[in-house]
PDB file of N, CA and C in Angstrom:
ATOM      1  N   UNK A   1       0.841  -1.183   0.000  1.00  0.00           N
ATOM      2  CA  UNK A   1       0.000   0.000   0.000  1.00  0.00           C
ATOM      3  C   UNK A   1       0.879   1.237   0.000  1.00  0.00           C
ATOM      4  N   UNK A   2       0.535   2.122  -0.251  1.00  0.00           N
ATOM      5  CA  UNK A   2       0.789   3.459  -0.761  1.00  0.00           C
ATOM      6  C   UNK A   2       0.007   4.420  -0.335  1.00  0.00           C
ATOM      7  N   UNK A   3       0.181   5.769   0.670  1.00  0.00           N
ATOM      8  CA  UNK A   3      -0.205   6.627   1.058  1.00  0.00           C
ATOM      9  C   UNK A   3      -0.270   7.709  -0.448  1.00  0.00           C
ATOM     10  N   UNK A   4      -2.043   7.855  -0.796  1.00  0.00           N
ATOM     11  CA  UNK A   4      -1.971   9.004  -2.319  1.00  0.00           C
ATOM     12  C   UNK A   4      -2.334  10.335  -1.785  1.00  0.00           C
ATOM     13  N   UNK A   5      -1.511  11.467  -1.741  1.00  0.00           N
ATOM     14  CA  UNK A   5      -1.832  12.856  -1.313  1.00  0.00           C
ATOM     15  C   UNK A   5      -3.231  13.363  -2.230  1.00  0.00           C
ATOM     16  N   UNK A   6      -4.404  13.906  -1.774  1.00  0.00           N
ATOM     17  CA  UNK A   6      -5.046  14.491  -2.769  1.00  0.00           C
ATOM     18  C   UNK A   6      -5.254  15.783  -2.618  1.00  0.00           C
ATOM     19  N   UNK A   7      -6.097  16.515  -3.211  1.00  0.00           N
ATOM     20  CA  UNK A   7      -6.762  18.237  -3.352  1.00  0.00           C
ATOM     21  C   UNK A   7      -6.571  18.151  -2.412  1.00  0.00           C
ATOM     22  N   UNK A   8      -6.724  19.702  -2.163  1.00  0.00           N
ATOM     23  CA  UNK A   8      -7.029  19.988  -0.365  1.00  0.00           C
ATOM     24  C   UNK A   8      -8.655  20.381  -0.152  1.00  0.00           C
ATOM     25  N   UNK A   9      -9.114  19.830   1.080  1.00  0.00           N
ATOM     26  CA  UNK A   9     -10.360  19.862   1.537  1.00  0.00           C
ATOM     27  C   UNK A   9     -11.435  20.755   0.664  1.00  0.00           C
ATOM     28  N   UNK A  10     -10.376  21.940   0.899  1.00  0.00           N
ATOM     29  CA  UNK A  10     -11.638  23.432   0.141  1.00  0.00           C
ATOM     30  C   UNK A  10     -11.549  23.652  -1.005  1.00  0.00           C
ATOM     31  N   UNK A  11     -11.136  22.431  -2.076  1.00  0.00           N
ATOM     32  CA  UNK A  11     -11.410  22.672  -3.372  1.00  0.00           C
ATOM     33  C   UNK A  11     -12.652  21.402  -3.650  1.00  0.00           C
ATOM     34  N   UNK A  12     -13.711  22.476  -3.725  1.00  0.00           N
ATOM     35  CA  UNK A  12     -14.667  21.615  -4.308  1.00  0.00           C
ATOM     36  C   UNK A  12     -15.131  20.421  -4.851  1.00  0.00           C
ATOM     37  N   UNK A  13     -14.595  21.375  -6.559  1.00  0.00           N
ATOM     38  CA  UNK A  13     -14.536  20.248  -7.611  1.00  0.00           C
ATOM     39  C   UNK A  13     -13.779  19.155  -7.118  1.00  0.00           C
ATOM     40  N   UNK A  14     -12.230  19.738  -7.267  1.00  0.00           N
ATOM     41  CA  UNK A  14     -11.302  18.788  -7.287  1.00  0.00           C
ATOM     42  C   UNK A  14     -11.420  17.732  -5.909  1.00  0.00           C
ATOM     43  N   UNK A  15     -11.829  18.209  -4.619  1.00  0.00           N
ATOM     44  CA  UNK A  15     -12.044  17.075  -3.445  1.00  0.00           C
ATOM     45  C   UNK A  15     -13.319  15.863  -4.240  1.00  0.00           C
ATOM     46  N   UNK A  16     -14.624  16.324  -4.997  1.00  0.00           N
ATOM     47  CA  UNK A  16     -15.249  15.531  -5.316  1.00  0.00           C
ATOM     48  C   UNK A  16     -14.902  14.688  -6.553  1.00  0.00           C
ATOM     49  N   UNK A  17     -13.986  14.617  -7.520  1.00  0.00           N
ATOM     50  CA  UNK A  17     -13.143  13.984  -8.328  1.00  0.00           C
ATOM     51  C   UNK A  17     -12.652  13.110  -7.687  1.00  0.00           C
ATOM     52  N   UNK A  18     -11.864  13.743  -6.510  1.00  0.00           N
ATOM     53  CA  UNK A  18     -10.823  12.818  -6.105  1.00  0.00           C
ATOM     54  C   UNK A  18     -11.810  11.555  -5.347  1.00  0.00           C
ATOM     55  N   UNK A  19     -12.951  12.091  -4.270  1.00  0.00           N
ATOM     56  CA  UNK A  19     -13.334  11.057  -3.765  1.00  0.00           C
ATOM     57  C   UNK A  19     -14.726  10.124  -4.630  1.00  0.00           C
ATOM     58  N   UNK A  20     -14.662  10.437  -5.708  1.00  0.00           N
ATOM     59  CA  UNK A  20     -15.704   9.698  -7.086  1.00  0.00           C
ATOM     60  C   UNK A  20     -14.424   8.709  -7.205  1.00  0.00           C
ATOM     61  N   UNK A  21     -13.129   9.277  -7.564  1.00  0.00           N
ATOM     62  CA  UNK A  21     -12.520   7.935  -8.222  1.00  0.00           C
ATOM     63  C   UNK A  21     -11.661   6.641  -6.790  1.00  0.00           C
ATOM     64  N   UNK A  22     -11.818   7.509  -6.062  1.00  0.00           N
ATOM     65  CA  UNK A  22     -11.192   6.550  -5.333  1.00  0.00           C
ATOM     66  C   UNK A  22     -12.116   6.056  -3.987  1.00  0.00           C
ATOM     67  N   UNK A  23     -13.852   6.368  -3.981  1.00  0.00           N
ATOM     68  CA  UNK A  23     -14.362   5.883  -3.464  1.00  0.00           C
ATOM     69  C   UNK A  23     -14.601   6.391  -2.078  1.00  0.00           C
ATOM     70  N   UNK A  24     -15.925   6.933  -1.831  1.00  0.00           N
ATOM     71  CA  UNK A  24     -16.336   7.852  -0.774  1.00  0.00           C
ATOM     72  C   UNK A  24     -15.472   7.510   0.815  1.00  0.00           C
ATOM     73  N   UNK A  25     -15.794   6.235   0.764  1.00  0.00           N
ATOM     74  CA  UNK A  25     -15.730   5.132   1.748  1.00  0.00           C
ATOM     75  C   UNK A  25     -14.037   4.972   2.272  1.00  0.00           C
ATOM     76  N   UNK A  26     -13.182   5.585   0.791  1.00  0.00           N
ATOM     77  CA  UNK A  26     -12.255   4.847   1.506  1.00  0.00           C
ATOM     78  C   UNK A  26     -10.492   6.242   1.655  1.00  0.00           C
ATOM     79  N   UNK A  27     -11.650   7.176   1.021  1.00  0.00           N
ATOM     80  CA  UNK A  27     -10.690   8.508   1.476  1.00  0.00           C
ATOM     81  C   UNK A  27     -10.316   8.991   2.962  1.00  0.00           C
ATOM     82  N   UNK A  28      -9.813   9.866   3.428  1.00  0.00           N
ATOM     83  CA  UNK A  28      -9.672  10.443   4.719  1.00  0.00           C
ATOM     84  C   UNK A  28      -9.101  11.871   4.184  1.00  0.00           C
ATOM     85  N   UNK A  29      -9.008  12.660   5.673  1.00  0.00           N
ATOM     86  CA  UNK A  29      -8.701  13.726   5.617  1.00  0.00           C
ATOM     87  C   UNK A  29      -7.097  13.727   6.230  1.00  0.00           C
ATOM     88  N   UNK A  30      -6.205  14.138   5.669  1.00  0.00           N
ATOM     89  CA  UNK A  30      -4.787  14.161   6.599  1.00  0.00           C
ATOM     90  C   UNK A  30      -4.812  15.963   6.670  1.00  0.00           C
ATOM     91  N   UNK A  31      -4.445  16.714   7.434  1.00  0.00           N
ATOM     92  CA  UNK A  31      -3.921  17.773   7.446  1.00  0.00           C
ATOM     93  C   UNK A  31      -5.240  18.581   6.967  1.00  0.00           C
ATOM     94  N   UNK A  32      -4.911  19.499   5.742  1.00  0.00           N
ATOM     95  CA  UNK A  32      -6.041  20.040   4.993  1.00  0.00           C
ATOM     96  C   UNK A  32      -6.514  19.387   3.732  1.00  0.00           C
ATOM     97  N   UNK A  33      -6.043  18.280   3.050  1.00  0.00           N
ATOM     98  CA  UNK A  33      -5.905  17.628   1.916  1.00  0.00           C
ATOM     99  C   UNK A  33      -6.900  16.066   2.469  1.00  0.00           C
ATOM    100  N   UNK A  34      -7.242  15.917   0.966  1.00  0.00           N
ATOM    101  CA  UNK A  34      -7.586  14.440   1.043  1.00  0.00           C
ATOM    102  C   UNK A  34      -6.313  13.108   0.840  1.00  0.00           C
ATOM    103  N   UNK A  35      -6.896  12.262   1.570  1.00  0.00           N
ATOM    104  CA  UNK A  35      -5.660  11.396   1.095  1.00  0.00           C
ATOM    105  C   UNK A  35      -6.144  10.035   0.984  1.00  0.00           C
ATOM    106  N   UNK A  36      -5.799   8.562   0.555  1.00  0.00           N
ATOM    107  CA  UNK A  36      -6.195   7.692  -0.144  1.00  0.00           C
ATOM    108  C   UNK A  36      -4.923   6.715   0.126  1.00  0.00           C
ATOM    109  N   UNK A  37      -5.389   5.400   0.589  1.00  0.00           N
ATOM    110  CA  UNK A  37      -4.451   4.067   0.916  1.00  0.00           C
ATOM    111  C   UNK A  37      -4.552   3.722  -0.481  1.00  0.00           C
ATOM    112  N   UNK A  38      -3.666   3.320  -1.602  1.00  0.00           N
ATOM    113  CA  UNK A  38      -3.863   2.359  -2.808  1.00  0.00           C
ATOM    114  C   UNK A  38      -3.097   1.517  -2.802  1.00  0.00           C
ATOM    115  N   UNK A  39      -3.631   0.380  -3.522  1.00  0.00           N
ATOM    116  CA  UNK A  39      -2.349  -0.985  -3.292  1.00  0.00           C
ATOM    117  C   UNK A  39      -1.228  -0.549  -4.734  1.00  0.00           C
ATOM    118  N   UNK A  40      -0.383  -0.874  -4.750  1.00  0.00           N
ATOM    119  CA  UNK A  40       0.857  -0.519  -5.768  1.00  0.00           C
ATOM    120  C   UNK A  40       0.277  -1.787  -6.862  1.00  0.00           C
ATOM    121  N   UNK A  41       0.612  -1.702  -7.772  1.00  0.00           N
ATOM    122  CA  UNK A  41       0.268  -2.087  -9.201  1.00  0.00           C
ATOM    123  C   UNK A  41       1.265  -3.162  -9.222  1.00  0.00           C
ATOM    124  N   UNK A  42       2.842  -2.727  -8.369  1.00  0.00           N
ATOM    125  CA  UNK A  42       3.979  -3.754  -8.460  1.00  0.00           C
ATOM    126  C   UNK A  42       4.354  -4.098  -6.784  1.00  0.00           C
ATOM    127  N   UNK A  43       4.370  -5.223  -6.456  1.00  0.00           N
ATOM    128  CA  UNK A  43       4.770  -5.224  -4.859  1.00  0.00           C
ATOM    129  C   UNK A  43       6.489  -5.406  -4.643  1.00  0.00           C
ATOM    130  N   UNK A  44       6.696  -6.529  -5.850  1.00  0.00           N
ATOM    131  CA  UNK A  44       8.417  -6.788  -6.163  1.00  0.00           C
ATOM    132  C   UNK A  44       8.862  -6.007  -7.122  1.00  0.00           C
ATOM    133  N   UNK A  45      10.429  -6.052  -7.033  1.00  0.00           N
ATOM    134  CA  UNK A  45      10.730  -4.608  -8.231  1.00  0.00           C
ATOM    135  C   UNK A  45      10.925  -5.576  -9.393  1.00  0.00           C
ATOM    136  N   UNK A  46      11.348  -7.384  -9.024  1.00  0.00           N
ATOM    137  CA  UNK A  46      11.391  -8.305 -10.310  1.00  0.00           C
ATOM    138  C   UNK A  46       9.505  -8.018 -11.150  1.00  0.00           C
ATOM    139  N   UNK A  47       8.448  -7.713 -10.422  1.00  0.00           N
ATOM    140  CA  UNK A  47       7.981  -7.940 -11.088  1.00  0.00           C
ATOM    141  C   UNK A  47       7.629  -6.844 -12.342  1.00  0.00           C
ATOM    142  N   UNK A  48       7.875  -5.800 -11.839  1.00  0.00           N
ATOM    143  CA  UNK A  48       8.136  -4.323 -12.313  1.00  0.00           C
ATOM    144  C   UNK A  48       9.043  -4.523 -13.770  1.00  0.00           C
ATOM    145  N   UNK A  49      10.465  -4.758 -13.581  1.00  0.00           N
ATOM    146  CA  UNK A  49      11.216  -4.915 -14.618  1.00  0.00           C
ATOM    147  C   UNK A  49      10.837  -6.171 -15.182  1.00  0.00           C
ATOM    148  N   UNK A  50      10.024  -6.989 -14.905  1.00  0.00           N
ATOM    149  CA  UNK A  50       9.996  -8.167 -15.836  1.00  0.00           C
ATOM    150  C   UNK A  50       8.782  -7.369 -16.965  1.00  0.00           C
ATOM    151  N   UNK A  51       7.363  -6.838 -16.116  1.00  0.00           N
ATOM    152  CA  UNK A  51       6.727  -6.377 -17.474  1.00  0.00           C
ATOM    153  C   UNK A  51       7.415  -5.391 -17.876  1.00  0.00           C
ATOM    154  N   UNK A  52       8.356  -4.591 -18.016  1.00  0.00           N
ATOM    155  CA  UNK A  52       8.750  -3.911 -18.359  1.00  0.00           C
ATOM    156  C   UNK A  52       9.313  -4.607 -20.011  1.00  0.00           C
ATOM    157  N   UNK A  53      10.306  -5.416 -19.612  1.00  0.00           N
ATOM    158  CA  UNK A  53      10.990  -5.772 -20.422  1.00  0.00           C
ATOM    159  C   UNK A  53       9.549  -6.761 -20.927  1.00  0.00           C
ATOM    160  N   UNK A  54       8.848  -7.012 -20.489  1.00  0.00           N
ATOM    161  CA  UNK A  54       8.294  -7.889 -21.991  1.00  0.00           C
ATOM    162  C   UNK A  54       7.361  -6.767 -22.359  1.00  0.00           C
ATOM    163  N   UNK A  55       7.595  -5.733 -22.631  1.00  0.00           N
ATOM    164  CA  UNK A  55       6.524  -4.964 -23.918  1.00  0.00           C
ATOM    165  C   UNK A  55       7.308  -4.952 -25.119  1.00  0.00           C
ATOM    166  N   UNK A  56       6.562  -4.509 -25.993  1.00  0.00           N
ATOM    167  CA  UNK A  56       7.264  -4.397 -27.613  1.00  0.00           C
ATOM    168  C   UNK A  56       8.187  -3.363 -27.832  1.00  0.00           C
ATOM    169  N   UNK A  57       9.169  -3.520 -29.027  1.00  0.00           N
ATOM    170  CA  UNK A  57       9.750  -2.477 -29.128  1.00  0.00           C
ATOM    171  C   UNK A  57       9.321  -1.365 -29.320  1.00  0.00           C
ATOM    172  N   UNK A  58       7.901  -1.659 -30.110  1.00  0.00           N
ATOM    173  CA  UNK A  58       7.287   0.041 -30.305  1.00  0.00           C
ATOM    174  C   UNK A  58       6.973   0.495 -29.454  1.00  0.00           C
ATOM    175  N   UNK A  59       6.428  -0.013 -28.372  1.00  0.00           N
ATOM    176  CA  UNK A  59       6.272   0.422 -27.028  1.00  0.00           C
ATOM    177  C   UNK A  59       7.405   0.868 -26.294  1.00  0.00           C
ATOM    178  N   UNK A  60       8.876   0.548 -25.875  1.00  0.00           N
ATOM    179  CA  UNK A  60       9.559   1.057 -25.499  1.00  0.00           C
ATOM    180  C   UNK A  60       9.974   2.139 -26.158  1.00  0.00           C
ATOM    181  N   UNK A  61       9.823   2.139 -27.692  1.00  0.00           N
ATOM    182  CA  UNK A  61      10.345   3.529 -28.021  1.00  0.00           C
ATOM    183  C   UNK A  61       9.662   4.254 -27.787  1.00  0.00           C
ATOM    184  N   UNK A  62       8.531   4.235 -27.668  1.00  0.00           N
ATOM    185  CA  UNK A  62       7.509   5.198 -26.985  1.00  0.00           C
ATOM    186  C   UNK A  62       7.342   5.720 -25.665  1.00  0.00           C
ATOM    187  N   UNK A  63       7.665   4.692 -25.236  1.00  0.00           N
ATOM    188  CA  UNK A  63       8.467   5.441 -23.932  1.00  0.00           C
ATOM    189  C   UNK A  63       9.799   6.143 -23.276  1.00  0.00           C
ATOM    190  N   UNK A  64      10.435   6.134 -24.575  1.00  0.00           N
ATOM    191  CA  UNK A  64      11.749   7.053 -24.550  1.00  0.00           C
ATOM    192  C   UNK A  64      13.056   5.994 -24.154  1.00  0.00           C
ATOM    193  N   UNK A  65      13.033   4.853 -24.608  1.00  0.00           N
ATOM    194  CA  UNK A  65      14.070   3.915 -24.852  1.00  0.00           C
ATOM    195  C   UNK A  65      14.778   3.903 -25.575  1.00  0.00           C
ATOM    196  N   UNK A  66      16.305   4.100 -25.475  1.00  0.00           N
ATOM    197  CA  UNK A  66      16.934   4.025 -26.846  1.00  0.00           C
ATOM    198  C   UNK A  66      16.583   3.285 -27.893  1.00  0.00           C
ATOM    199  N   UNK A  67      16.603   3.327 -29.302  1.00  0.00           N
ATOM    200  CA  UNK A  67      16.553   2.167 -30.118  1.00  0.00           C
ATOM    201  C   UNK A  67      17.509   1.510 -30.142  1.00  0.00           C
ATOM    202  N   UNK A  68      18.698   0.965 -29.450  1.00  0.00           N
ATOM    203  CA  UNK A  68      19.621   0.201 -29.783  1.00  0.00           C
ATOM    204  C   UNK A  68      18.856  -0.839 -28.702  1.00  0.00           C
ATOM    205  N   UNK A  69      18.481   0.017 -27.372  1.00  0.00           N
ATOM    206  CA  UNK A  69      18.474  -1.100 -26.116  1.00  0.00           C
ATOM    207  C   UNK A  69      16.810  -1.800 -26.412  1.00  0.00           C
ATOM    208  N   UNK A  70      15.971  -0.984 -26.694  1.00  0.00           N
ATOM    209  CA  UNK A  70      14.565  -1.315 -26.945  1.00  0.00           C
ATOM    210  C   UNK A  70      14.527  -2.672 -28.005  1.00  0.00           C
ATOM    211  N   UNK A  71      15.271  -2.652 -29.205  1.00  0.00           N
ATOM    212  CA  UNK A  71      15.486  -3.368 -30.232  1.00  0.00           C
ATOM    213  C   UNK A  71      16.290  -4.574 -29.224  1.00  0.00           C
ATOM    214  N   UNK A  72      17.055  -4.783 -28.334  1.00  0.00           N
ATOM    215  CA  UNK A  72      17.772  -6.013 -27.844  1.00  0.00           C
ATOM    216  C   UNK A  72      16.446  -6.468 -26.704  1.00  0.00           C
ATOM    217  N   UNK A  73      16.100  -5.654 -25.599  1.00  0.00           N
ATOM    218  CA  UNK A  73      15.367  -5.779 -24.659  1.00  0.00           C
ATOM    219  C   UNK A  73      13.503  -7.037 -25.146  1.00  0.00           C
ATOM    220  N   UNK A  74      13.756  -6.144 -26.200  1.00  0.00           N
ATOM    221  CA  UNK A  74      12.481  -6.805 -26.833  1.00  0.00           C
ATOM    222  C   UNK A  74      12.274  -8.132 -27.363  1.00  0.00           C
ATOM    223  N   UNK A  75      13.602  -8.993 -27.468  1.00  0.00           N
ATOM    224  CA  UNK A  75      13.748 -10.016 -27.716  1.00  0.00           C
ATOM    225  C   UNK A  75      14.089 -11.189 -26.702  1.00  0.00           C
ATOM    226  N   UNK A  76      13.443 -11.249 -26.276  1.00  0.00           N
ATOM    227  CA  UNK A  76      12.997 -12.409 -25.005  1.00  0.00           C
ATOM    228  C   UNK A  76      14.056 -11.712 -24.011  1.00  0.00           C
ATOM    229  N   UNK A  77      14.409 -10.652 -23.376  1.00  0.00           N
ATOM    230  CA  UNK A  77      15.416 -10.344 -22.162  1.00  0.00           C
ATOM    231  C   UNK A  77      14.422 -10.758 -21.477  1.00  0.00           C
ATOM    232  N   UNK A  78      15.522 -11.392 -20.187  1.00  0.00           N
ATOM    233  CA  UNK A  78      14.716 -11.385 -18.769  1.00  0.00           C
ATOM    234  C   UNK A  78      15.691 -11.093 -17.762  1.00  0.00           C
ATOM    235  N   UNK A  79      15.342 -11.047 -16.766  1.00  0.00           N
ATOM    236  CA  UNK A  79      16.194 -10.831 -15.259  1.00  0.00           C
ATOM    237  C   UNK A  79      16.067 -12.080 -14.510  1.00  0.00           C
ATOM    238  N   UNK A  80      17.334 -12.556 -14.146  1.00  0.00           N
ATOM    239  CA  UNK A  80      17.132 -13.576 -13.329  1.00  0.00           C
ATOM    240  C   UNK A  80      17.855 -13.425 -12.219  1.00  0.00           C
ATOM    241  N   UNK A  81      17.085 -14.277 -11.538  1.00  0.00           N
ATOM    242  CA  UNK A  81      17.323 -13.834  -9.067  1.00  0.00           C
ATOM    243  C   UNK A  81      18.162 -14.589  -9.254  1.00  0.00           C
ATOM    244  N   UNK A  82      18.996 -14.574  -7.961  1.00  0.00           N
ATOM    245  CA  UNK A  82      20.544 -14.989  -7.745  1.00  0.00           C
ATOM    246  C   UNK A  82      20.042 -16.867  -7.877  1.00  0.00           C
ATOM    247  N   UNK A  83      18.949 -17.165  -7.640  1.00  0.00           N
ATOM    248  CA  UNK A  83      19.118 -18.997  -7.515  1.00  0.00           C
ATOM    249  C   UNK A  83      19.375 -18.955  -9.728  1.00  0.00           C
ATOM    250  N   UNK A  84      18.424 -18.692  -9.863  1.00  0.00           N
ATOM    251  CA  UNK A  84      18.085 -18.891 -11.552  1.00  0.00           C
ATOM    252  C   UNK A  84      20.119 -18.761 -12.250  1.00  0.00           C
ATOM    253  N   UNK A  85      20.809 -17.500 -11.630  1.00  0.00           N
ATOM    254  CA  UNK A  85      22.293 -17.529 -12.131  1.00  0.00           C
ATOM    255  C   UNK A  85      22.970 -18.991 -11.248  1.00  0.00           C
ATOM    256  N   UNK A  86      22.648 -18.876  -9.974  1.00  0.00           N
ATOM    257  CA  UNK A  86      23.472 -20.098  -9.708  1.00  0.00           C
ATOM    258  C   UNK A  86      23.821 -21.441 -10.711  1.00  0.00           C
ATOM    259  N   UNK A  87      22.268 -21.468 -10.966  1.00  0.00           N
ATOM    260  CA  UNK A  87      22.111 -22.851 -11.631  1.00  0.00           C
ATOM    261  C   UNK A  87      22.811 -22.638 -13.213  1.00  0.00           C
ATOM    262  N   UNK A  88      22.358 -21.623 -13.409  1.00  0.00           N
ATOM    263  CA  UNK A  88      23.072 -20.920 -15.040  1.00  0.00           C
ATOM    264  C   UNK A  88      24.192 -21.352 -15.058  1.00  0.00           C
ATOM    265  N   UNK A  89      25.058 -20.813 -13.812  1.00  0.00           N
ATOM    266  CA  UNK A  89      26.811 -21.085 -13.555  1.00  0.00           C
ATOM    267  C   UNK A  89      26.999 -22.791 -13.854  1.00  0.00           C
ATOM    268  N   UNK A  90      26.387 -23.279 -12.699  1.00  0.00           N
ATOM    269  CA  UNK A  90      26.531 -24.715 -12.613  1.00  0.00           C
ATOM    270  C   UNK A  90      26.509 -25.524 -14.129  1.00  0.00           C
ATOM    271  N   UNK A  91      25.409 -25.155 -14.742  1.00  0.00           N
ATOM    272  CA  UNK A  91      25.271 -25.446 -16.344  1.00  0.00           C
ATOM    273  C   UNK A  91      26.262 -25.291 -17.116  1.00  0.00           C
ATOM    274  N   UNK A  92      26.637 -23.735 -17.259  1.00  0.00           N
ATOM    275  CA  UNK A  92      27.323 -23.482 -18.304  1.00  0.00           C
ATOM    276  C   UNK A  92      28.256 -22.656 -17.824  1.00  0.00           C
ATOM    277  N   UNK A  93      29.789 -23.416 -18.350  1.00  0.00           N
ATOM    278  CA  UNK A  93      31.182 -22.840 -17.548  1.00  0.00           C
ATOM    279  C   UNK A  93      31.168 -21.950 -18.338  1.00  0.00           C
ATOM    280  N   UNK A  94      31.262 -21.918 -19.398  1.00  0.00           N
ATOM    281  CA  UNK A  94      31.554 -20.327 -20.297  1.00  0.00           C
ATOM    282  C   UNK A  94      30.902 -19.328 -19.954  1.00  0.00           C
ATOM    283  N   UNK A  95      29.855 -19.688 -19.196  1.00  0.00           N
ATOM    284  CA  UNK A  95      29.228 -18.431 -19.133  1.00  0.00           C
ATOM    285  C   UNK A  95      30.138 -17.816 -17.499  1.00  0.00           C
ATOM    286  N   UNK A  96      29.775 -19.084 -16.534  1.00  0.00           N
ATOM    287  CA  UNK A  96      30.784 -18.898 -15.071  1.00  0.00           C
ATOM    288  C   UNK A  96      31.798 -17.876 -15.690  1.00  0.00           C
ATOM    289  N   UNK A  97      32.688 -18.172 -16.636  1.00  0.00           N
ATOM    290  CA  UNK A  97      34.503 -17.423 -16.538  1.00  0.00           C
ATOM    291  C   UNK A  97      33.648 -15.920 -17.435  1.00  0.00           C
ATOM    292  N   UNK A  98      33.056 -16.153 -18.240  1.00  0.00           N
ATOM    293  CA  UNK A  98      32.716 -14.849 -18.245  1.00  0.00           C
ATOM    294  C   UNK A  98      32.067 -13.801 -17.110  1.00  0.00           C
ATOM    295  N   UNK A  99      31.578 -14.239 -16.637  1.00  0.00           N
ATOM    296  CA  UNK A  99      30.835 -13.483 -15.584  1.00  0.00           C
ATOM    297  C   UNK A  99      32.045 -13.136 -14.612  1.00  0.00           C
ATOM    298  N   UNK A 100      33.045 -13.964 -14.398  1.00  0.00           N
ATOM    299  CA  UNK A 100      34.002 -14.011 -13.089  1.00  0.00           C
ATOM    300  C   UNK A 100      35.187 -12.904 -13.911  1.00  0.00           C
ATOM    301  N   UNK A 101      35.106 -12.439 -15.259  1.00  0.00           N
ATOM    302  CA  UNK A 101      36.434 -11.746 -15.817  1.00  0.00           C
ATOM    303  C   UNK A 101      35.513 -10.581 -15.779  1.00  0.00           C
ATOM    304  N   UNK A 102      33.464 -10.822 -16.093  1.00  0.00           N
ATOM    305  CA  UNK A 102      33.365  -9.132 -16.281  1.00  0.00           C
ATOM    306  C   UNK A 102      33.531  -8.482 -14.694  1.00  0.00           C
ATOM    307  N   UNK A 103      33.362  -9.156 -13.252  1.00  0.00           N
ATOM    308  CA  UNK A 103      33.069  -8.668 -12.501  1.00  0.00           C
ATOM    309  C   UNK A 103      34.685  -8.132 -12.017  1.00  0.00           C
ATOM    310  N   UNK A 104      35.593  -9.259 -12.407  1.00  0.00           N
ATOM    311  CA  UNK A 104      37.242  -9.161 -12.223  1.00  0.00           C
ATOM    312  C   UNK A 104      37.332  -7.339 -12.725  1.00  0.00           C
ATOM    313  N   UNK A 105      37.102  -7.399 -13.737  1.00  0.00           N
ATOM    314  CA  UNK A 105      37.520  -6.086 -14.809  1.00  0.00           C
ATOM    315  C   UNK A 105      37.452  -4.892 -14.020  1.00  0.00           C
ATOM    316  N   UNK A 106      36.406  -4.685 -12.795  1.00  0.00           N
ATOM    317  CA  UNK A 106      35.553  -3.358 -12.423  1.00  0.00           C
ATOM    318  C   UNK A 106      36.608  -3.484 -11.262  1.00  0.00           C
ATOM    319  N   UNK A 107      37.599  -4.550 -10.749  1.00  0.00           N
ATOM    320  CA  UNK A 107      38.036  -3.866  -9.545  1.00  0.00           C
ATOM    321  C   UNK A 107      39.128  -3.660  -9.869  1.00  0.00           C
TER     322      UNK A 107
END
């Protein structure tokens, strides 16, 4: 959940907008403003960057993605949690010594 700041009390219109869309019942008053509990759309940040990365390229360019990265991203990328690389490693050594020379390189 997520604390949503809204209008403040003595704007009319805008207090009755705010409590039409987010429901008479479930606004409050903080301070002079309305305000509103909403649940987040993403609870994990994997799940965040995973839809991220699966929209289309036209879609990322539309959202101001480079075309070099939008054009790679768009082709099955994913993110994987530290168990999913473990097992990666265990699988495939080429990939292990690569990973162990790019991380070598940065120190």
């Amino acid at each position: 959940m997520r604390k949503l700041a809204g209008p403040p009390v003595k704007s009319i219109k805008h207090s009755k907008e705010f409590r039409e869309k987010y429901g008479k019942e479930d606004v409050f008053v903080e301070g002079e403003r309305w305000a509103v509990h909403v649940k987040r759309k993403y609870r994990e940040f994997e799940e965040l960057i995973n839809d991220f990365l699966r929209r289309s390229e036209k879609k990322l360019l539309d959202d101001g993605v480079r075309s070099n990265i939008a054009k790679s991203v768009s082709k099955n990328f994913r993110v994987l949690k530290s168990k999913s690389v473990e097992k990666l490693i265990e699988k495939d050594k080429e990939f292990a010594i690569f990973l162990r020379k790019y991380f070598e390189r940065g120190t």
